[in-house]
Structures are given as structure tokens and as C-alpha cells.
PDB file of N, CA and C in Angstrom:
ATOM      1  N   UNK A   1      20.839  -7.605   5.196  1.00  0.00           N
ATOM      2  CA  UNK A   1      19.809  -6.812   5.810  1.00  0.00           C
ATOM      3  C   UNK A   1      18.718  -6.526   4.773  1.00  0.00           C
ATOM      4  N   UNK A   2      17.946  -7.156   5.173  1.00  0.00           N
ATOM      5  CA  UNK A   2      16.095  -6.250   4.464  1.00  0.00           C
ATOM      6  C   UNK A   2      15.736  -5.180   4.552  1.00  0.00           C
ATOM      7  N   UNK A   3      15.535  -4.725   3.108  1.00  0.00           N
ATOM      8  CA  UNK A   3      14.628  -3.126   3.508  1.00  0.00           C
ATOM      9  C   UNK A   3      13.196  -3.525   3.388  1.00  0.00           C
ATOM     10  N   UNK A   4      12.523  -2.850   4.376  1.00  0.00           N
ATOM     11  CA  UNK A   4      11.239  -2.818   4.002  1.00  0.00           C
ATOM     12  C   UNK A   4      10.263  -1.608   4.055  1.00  0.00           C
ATOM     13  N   UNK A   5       9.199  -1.552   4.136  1.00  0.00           N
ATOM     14  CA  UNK A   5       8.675  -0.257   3.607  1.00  0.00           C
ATOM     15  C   UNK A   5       6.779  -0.271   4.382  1.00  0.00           C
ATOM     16  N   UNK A   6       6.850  -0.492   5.454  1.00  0.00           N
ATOM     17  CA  UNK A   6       5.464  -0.781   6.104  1.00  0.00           C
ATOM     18  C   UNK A   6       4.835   0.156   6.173  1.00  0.00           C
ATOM     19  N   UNK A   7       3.329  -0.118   5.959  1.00  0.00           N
ATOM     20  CA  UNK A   7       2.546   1.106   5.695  1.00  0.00           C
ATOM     21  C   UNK A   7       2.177   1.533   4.926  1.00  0.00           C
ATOM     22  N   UNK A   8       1.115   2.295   4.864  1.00  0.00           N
ATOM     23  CA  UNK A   8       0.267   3.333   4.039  1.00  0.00           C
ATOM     24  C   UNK A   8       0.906   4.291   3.096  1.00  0.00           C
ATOM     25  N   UNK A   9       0.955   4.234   1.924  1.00  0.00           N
ATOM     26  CA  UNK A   9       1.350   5.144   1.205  1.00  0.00           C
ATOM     27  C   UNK A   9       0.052   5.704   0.157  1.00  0.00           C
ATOM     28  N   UNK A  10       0.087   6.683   0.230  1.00  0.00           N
ATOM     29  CA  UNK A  10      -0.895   7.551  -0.913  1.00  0.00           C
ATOM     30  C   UNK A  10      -0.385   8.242  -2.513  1.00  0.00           C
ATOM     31  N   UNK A  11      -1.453   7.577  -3.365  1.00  0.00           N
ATOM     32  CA  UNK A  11      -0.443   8.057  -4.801  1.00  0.00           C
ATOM     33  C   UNK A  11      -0.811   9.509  -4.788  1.00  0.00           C
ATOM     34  N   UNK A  12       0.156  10.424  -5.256  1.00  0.00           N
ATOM     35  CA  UNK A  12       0.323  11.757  -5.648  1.00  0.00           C
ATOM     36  C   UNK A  12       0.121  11.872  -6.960  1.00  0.00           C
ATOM     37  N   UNK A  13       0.895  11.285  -7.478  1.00  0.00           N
ATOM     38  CA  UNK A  13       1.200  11.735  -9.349  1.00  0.00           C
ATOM     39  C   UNK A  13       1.347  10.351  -9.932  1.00  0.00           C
ATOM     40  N   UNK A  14       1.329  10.206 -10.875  1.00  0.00           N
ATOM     41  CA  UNK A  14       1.735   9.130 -11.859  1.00  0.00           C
ATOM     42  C   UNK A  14       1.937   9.444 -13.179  1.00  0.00           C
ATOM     43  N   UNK A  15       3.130   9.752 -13.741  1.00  0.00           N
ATOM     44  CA  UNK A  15       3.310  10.505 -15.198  1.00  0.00           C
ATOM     45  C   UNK A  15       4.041   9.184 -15.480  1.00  0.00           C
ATOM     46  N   UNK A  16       4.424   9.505 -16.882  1.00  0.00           N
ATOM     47  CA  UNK A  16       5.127   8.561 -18.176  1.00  0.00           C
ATOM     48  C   UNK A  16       5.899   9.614 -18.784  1.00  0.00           C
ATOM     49  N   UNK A  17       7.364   9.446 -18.913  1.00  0.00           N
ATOM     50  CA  UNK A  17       8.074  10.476 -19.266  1.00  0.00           C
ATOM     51  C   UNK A  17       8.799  10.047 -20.597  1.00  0.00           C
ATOM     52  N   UNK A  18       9.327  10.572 -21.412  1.00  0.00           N
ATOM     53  CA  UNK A  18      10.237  10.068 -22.443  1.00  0.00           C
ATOM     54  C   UNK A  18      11.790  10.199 -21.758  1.00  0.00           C
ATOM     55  N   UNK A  19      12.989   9.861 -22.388  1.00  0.00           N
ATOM     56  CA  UNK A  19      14.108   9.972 -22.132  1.00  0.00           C
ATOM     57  C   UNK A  19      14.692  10.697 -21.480  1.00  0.00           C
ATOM     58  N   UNK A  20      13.992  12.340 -22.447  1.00  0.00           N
ATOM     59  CA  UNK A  20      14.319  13.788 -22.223  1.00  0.00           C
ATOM     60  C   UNK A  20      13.685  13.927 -20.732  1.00  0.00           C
ATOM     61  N   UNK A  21      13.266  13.189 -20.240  1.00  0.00           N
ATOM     62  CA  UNK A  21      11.827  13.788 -18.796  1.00  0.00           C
ATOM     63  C   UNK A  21      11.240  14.828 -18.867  1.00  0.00           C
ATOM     64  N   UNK A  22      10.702  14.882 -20.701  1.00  0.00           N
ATOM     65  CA  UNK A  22       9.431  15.611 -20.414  1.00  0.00           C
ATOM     66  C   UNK A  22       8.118  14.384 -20.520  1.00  0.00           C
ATOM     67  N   UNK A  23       6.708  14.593 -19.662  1.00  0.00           N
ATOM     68  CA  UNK A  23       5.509  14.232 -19.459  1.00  0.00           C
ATOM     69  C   UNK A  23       5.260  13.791 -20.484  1.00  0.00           C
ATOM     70  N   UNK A  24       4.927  12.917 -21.069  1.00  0.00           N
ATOM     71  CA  UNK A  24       3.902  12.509 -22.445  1.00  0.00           C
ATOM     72  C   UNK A  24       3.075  11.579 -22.148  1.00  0.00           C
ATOM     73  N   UNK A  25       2.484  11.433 -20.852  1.00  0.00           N
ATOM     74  CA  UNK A  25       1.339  10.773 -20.156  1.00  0.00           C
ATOM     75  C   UNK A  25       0.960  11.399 -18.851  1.00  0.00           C
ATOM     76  N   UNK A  26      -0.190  10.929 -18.559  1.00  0.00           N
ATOM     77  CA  UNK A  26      -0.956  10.948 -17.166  1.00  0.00           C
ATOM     78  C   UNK A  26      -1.727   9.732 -17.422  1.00  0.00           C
ATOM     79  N   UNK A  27      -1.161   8.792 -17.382  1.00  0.00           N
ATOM     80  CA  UNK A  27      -2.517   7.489 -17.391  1.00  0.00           C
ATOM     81  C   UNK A  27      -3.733   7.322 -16.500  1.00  0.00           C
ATOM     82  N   UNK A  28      -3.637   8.281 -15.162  1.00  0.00           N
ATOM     83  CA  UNK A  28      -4.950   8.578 -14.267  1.00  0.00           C
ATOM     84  C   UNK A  28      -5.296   9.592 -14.143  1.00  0.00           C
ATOM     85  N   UNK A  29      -4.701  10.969 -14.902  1.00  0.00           N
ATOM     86  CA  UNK A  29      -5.308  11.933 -14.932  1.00  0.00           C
ATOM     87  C   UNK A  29      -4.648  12.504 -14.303  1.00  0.00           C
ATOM     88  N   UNK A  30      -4.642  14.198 -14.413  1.00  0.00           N
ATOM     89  CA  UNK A  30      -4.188  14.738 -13.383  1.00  0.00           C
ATOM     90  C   UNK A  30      -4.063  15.433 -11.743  1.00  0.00           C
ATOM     91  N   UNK A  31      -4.668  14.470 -11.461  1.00  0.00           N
ATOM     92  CA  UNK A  31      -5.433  14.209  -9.914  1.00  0.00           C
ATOM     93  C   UNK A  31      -5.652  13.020  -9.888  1.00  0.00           C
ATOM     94  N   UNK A  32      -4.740  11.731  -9.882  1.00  0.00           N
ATOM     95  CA  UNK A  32      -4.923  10.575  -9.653  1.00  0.00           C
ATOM     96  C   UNK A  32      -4.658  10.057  -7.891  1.00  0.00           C
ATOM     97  N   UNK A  33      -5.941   8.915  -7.778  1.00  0.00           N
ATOM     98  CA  UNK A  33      -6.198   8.798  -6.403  1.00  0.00           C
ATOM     99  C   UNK A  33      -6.036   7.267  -6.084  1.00  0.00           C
ATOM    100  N   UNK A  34      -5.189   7.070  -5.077  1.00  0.00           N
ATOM    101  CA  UNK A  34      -4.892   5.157  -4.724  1.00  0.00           C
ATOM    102  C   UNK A  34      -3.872   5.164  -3.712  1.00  0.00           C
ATOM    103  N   UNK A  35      -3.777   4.234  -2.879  1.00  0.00           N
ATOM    104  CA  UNK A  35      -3.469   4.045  -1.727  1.00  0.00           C
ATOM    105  C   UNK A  35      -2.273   2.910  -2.115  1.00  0.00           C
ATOM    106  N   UNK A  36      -1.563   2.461  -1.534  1.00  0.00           N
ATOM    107  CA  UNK A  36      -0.568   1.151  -1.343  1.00  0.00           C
ATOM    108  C   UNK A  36      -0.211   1.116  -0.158  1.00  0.00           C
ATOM    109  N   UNK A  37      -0.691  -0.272   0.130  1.00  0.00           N
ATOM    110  CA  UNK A  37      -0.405  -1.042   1.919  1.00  0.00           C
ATOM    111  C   UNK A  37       0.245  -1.926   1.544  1.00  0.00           C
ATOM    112  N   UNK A  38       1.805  -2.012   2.378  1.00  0.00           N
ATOM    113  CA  UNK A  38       2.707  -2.940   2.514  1.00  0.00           C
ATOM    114  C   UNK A  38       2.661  -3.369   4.168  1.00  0.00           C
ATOM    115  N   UNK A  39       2.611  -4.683   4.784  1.00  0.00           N
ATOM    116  CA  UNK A  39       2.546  -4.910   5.863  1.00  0.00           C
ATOM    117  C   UNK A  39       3.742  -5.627   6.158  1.00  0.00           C
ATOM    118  N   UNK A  40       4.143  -5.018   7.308  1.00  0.00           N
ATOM    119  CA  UNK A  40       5.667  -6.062   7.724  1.00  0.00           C
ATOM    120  C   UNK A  40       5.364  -7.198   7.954  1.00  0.00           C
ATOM    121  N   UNK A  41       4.597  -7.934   8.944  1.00  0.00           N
ATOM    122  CA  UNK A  41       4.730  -9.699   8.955  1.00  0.00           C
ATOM    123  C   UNK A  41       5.291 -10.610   7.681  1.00  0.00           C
ATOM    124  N   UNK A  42       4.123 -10.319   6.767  1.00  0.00           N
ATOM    125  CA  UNK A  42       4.478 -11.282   5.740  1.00  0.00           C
ATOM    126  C   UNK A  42       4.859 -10.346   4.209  1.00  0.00           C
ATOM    127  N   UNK A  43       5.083  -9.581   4.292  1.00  0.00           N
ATOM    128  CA  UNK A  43       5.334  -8.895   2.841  1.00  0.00           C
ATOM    129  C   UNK A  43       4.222  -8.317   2.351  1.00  0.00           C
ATOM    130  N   UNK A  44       3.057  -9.176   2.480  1.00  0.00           N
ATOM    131  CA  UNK A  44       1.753  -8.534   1.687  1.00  0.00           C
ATOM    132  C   UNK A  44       1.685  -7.207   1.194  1.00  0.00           C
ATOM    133  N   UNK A  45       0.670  -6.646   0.664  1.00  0.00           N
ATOM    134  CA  UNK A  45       0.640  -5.642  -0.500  1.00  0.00           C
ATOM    135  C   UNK A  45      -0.785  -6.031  -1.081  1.00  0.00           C
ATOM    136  N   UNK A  46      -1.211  -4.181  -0.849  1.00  0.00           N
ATOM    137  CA  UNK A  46      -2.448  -4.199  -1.806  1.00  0.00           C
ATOM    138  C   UNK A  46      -2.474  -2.705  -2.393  1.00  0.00           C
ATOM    139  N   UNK A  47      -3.210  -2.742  -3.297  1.00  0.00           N
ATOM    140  CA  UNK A  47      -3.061  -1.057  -4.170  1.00  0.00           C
ATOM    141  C   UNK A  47      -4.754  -1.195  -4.794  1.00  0.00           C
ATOM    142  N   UNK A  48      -5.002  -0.236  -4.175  1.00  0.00           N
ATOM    143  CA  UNK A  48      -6.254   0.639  -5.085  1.00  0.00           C
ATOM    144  C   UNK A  48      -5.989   1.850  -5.589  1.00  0.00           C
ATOM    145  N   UNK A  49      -6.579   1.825  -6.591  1.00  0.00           N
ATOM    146  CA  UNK A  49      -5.995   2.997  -7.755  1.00  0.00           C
ATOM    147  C   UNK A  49      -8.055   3.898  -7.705  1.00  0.00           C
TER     148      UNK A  49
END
């Protein structure tokens, strides 16, 4: 069985953590903005950041 994941997703956060999971990045800041579309037919995928 396939998982799949169709649809619109919106980025919230994007951190970089060390081991411990504390933060030692924000590579887009802290209010980072981008979308990811996965479409069921063929797999496709696109991301704007």
C-alpha cells in the first residue's frame, strides 16, 4: 500500500536543531513563507519558499 499526501501544504517554521533540540538556525527567518503541492495522479511536487 502507498502513502500519499495530496495537496496544499503551507510552511509554518523551518528551524535547524542540534542533537540536544535546541534551535541554532532559522534559515528563512522567523516568519518563513512557502507553499508545497503534491498532486495524486502522477506524484508531482512543487515548493515555493
Amino acid at each position: 500500500m502507498q502513502t500519499t499526501l495530496p495537496g496544499t501544504w503551507k510552511l509554518l517554521s523551518w528551524t535547524v536543531s542540534n542533537g540536544g533540540g535546541d534551535v541554532i538556525s532559522e534559515p528563512f527567518g522567523s516568519s518563513p513563507r512557502g507553499l508545497l503541492v503534491y498532486t495524486e495522479a502522477f506524484g508531482d511536487r512543487s515548493v515555493l519558499l
